[in-house]
Protein backbone atom coordinates (compact mmCIF):
# COMPACT_ATOMS: atom_id res chain seq x y z
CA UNK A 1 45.44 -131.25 -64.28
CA UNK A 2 46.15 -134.65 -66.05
CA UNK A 3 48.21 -134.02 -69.24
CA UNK A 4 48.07 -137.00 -71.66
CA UNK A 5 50.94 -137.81 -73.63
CA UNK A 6 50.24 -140.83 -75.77
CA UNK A 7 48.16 -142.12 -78.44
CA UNK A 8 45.71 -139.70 -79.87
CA UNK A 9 45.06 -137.75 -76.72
CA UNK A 10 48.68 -136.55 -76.73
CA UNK A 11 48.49 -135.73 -80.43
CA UNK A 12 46.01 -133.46 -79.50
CA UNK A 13 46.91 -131.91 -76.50
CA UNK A 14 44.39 -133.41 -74.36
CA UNK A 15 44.14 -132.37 -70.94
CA UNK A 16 41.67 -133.44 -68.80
CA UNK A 17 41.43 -131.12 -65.35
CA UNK A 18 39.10 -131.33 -62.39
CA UNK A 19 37.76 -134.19 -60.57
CA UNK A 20 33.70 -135.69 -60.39
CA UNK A 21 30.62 -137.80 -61.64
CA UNK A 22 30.49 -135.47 -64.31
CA UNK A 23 32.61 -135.14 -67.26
CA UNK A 24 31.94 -132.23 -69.96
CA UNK A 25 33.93 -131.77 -73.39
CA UNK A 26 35.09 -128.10 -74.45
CA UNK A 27 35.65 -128.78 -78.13
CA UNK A 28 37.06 -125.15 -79.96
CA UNK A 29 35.88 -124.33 -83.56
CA UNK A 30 37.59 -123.21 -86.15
CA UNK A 31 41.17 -121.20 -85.85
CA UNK A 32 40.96 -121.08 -82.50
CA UNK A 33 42.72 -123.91 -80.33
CA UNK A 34 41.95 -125.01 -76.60
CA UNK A 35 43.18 -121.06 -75.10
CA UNK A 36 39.41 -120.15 -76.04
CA UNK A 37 38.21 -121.84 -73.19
CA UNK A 38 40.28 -120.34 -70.23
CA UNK A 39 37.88 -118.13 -69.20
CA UNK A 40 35.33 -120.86 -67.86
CA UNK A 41 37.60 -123.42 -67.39
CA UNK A 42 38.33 -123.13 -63.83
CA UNK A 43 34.59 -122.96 -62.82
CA UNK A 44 34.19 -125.59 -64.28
CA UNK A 45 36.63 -127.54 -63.10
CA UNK A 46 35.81 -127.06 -59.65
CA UNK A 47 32.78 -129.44 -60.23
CA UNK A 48 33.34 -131.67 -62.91
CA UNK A 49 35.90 -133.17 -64.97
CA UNK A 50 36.57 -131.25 -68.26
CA UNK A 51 38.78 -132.19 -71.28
CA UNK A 52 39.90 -129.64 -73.29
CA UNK A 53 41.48 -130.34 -76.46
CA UNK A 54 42.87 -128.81 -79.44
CA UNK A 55 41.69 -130.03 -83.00
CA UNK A 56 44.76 -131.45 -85.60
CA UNK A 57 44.37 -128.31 -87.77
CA UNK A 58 45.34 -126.31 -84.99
CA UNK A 59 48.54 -123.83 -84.84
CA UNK A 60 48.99 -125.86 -81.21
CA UNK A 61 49.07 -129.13 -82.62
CA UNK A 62 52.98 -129.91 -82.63
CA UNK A 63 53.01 -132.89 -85.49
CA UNK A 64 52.36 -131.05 -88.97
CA UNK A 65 52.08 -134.18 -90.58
CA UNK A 66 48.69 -135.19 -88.93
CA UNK A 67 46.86 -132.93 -90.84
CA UNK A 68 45.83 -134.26 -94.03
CA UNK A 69 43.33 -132.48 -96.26
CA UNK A 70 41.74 -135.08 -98.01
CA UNK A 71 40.95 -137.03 -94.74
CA UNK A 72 39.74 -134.01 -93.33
CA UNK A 73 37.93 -132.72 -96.24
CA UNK A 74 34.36 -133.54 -94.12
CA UNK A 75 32.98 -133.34 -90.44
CA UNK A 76 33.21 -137.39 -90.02
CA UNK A 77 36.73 -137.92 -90.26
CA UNK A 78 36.82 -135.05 -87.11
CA UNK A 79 33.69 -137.04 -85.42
CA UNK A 80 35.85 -140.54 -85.54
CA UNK A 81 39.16 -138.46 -83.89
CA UNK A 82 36.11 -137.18 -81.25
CA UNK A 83 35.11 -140.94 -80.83
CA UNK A 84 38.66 -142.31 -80.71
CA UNK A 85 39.67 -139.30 -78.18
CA UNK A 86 36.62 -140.15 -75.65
CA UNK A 87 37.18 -143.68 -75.89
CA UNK A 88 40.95 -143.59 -75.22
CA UNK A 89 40.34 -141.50 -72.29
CA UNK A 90 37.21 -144.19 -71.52
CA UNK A 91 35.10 -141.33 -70.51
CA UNK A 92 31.02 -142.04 -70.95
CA UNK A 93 28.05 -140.26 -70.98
CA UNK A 94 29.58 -136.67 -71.32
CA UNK A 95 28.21 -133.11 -72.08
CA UNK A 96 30.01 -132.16 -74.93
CA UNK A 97 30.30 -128.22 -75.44
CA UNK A 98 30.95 -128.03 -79.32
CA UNK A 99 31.48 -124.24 -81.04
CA UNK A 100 30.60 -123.39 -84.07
CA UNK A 101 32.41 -126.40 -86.71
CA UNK A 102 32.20 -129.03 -83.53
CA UNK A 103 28.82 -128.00 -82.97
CA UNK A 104 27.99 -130.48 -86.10
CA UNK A 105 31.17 -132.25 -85.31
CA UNK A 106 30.05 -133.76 -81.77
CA UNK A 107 25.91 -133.90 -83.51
CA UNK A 108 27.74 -136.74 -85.95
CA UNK A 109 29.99 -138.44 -83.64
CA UNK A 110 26.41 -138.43 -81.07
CA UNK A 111 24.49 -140.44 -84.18
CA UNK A 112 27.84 -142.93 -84.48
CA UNK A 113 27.97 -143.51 -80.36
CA UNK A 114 24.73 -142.20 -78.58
CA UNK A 115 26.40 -144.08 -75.72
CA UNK A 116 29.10 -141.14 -75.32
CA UNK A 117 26.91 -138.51 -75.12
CA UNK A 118 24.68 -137.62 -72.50
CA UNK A 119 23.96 -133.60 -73.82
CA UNK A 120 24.99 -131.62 -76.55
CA UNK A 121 25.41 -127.71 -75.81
CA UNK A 122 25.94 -126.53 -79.61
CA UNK A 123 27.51 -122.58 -79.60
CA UNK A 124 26.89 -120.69 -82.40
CA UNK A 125 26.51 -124.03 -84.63
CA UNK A 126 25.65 -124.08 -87.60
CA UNK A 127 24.57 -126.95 -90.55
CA UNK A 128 24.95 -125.18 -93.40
CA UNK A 129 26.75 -121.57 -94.01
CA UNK A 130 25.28 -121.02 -97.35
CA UNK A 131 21.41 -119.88 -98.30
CA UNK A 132 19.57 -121.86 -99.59
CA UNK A 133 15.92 -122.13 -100.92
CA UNK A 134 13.63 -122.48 -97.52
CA UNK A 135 17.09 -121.51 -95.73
CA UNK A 136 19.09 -118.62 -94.62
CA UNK A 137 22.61 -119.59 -94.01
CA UNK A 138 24.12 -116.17 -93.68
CA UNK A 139 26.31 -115.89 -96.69
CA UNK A 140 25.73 -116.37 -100.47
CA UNK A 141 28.39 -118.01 -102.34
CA UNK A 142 30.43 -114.97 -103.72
CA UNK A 143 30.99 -114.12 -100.04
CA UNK A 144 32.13 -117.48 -99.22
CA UNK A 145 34.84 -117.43 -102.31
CA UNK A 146 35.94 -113.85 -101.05
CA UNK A 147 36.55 -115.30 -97.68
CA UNK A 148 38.59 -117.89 -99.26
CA UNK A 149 40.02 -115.89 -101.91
CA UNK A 150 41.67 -113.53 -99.21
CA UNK A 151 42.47 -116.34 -97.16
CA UNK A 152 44.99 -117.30 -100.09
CA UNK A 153 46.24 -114.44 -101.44
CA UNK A 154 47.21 -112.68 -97.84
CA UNK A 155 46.80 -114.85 -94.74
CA UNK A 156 47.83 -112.49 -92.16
CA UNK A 157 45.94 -109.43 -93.31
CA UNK A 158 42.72 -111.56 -93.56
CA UNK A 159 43.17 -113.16 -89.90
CA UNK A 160 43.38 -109.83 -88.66
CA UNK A 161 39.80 -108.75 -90.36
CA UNK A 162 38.32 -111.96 -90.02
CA UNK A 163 39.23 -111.66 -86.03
CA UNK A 164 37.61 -108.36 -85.86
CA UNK A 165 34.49 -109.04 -87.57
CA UNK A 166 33.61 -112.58 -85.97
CA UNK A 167 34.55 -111.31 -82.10
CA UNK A 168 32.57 -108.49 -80.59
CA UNK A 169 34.64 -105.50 -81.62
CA UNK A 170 33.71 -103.87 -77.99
CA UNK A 171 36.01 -106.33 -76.53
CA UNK A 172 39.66 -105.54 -78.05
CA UNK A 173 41.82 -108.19 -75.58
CA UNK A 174 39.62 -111.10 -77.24
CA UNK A 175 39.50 -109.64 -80.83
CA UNK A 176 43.24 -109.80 -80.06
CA UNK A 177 43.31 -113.16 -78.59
CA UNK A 178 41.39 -114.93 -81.39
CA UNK A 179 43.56 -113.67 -84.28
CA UNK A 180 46.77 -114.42 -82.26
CA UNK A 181 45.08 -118.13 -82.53
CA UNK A 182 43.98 -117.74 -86.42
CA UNK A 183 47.96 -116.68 -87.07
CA UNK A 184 49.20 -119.58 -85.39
CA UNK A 185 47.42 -122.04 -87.40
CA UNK A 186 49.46 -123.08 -90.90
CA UNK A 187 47.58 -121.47 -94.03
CA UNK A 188 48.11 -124.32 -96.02
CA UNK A 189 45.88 -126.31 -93.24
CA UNK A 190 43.45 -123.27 -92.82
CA UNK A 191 42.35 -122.48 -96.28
CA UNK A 192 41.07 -126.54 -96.79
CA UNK A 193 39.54 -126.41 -93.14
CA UNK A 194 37.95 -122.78 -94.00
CA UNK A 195 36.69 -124.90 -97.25
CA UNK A 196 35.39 -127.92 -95.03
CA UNK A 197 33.07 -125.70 -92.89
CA UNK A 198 32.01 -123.28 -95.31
CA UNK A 199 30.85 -125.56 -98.01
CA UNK A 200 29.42 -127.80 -95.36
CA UNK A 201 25.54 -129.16 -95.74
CA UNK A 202 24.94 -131.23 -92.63
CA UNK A 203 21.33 -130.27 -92.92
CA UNK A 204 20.14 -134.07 -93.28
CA UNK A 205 21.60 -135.08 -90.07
CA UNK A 206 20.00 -133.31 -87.88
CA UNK A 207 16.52 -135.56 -87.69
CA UNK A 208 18.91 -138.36 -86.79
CA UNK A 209 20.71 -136.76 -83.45
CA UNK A 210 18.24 -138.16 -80.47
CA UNK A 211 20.85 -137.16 -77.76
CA UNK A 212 19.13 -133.85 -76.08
CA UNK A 213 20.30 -130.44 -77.17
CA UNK A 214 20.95 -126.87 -75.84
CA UNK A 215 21.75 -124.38 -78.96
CA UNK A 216 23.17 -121.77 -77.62
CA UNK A 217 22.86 -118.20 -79.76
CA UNK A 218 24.18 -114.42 -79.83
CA UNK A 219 21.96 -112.03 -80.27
CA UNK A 220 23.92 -110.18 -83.11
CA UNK A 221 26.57 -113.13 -85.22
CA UNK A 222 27.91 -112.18 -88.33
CA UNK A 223 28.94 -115.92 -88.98
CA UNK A 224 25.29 -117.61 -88.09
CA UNK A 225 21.65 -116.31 -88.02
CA UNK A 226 19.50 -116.52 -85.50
CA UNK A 227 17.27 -118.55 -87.72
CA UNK A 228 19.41 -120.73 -88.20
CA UNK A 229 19.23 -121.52 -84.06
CA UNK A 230 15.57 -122.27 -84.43
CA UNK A 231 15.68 -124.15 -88.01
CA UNK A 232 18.08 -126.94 -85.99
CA UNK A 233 15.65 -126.55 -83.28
CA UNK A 234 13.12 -128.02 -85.33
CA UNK A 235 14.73 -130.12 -87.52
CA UNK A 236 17.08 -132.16 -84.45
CA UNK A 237 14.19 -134.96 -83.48
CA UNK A 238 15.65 -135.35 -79.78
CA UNK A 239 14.62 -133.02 -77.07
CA UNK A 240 15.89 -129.60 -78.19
CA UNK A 241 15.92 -126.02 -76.55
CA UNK A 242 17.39 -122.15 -78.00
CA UNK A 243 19.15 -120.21 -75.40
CA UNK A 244 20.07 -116.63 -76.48
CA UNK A 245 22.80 -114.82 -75.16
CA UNK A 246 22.45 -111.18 -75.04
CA UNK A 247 25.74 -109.89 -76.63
CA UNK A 248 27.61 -109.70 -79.82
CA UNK A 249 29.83 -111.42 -82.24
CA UNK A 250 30.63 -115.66 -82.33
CA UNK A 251 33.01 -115.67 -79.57
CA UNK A 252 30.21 -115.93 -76.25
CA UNK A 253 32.48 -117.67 -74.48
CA UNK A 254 35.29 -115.05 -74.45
CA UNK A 255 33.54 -111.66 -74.61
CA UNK A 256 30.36 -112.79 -72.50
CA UNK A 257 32.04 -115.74 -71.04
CA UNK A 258 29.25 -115.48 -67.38
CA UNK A 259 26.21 -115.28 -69.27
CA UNK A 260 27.82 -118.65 -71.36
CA UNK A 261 27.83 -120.13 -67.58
CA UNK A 262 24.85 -118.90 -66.52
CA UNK A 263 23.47 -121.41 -69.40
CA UNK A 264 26.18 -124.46 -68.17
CA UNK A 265 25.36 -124.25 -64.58
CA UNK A 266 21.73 -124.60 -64.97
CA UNK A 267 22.16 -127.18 -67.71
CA UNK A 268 24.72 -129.17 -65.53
CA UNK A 269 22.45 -128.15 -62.03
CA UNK A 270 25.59 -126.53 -60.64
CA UNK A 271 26.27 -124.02 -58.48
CA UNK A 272 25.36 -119.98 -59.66
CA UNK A 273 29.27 -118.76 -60.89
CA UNK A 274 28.91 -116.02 -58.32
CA UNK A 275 32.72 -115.43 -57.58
CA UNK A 276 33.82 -115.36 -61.28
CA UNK A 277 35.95 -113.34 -62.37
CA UNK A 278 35.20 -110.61 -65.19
């Protein structure tokens, strides 16, 4: 494992582990940090190289100061730290893995530098969490000032709930896991970040990203619709496929973690994860 310790890289915790032609970019979504990932990590890194990161609103980002809400108060200021981040570490052509916020987050920075990208494999992404005429987002807009609302007036009780509704609830280690991650972050960064994603529109950019995409779905997510899997499947004007995962809750990478490779390997023509782990 190469652990970076300068510029932005270090910032953000970069670590890039594994060795190969191909590189492939884990970026986490919201509250979690670059932990989510540790359950595929090491298959993967036995064939490619993989950078892991953690974004600068996480609670494992060491430099408070870096976060600024303003700056951060849209996906493009997080697609130019993507951009700067791939080109420090001068790595081209990459799959980038993006859940849920980086889903749109790596779609953006893809439009700015097609050159970067060679996939995107978007994980319970979503453009827009609202509904909308035409459009079923998943929440209406009292729900999304509730969320808020309880983000502000009691963090840690609302962590714990939040952790418990978004994870599959038949899987109590990663339920556990994911709060642990929401507690760490600082409320005064999560309630502007919760504010970023969930007032988000990125519906218009979608007909611009050319670079070919995987959207990856749960059967059962409380956070995004399955129509919303197959309204970016029609609406992205590059080469676009749905892959559904069989399993509950947001979190397919930690409660269904093989099935998640199952769709890697054959995107990335590796070998079957046979001797994984469960």
């Amino acid at each position: 494992m190469v652990v970076l310790e300068k510029g932005l890289s270090g910032a953000l915790n970069a670590k890039v582990t594994g060795s190969g032609d191909e590189a492939i970019i884990l970026a986490h979504g919201f509250g979690g940090d670059q932990s989510v990932w540790d359950k595929i990590l090491p298959y993967l890194a036995k064939h490619c190289r993989v950078l892991v990161f953690d974004w600068i609103f996480s609670g494992a980002v060491q430099d408070p100061s870096l976060f600024d809400p303003v700056k951060y108060s849209s996906y493009d200021a997080f697609a130019n730290d993507l951009i700067s981040l791939i080109d420090e570490l001068n790595l081209k052509s990459s799959v980038f893995v993006g859940h849920s916020m980086s889903g749109m987050i790596g779609c953006i920075a893809s439009i700015k530098r097609p050159d970067l990208f060679k996939r995107l494999i978007l994980v319970g992404a979503s453009p827009r969490y609202i509904n909308a005429d035409g459009y079923e987002g998943g929440f209406n807009n009292a729900e999304i000032e509730d969320i808020i609302s309880n983000m502000e007036s009691n963090f840690y009780n609302w962590a714990q709930a939040f952790a418990s509704a978004v994870v599959d609830a038949k899987d109590p280690p990663s339920v556990d896991m994911f709060s642990k991650c929401l507690l760490r972050m600082r409320p005064e960064f999560a309630v502007p970040v919760a504010k970023t994603v969930f007032y988000s529109d990125e519906r218009d950019i979608l007909e611009k990203v050319m670079t070919p995409c995987i959207i990856v779905q749960t059967t059962r997510d409380i956070v995004v619709p399955n129509s919303v899997a197959y309204y970016m499947q029609e609406k992205i004007k590059g080469k676009s496929t749905v892959e559904i995962i069989e399993t509950d809750g947001h979190f397919p990478h930690l409660t269904a973690h093989l099935q998640l490779l199952d769709v890697l390997t054959a995107v990335m023509n590796l070998n079957e994860p046979e001797n994984i782990s469960t």
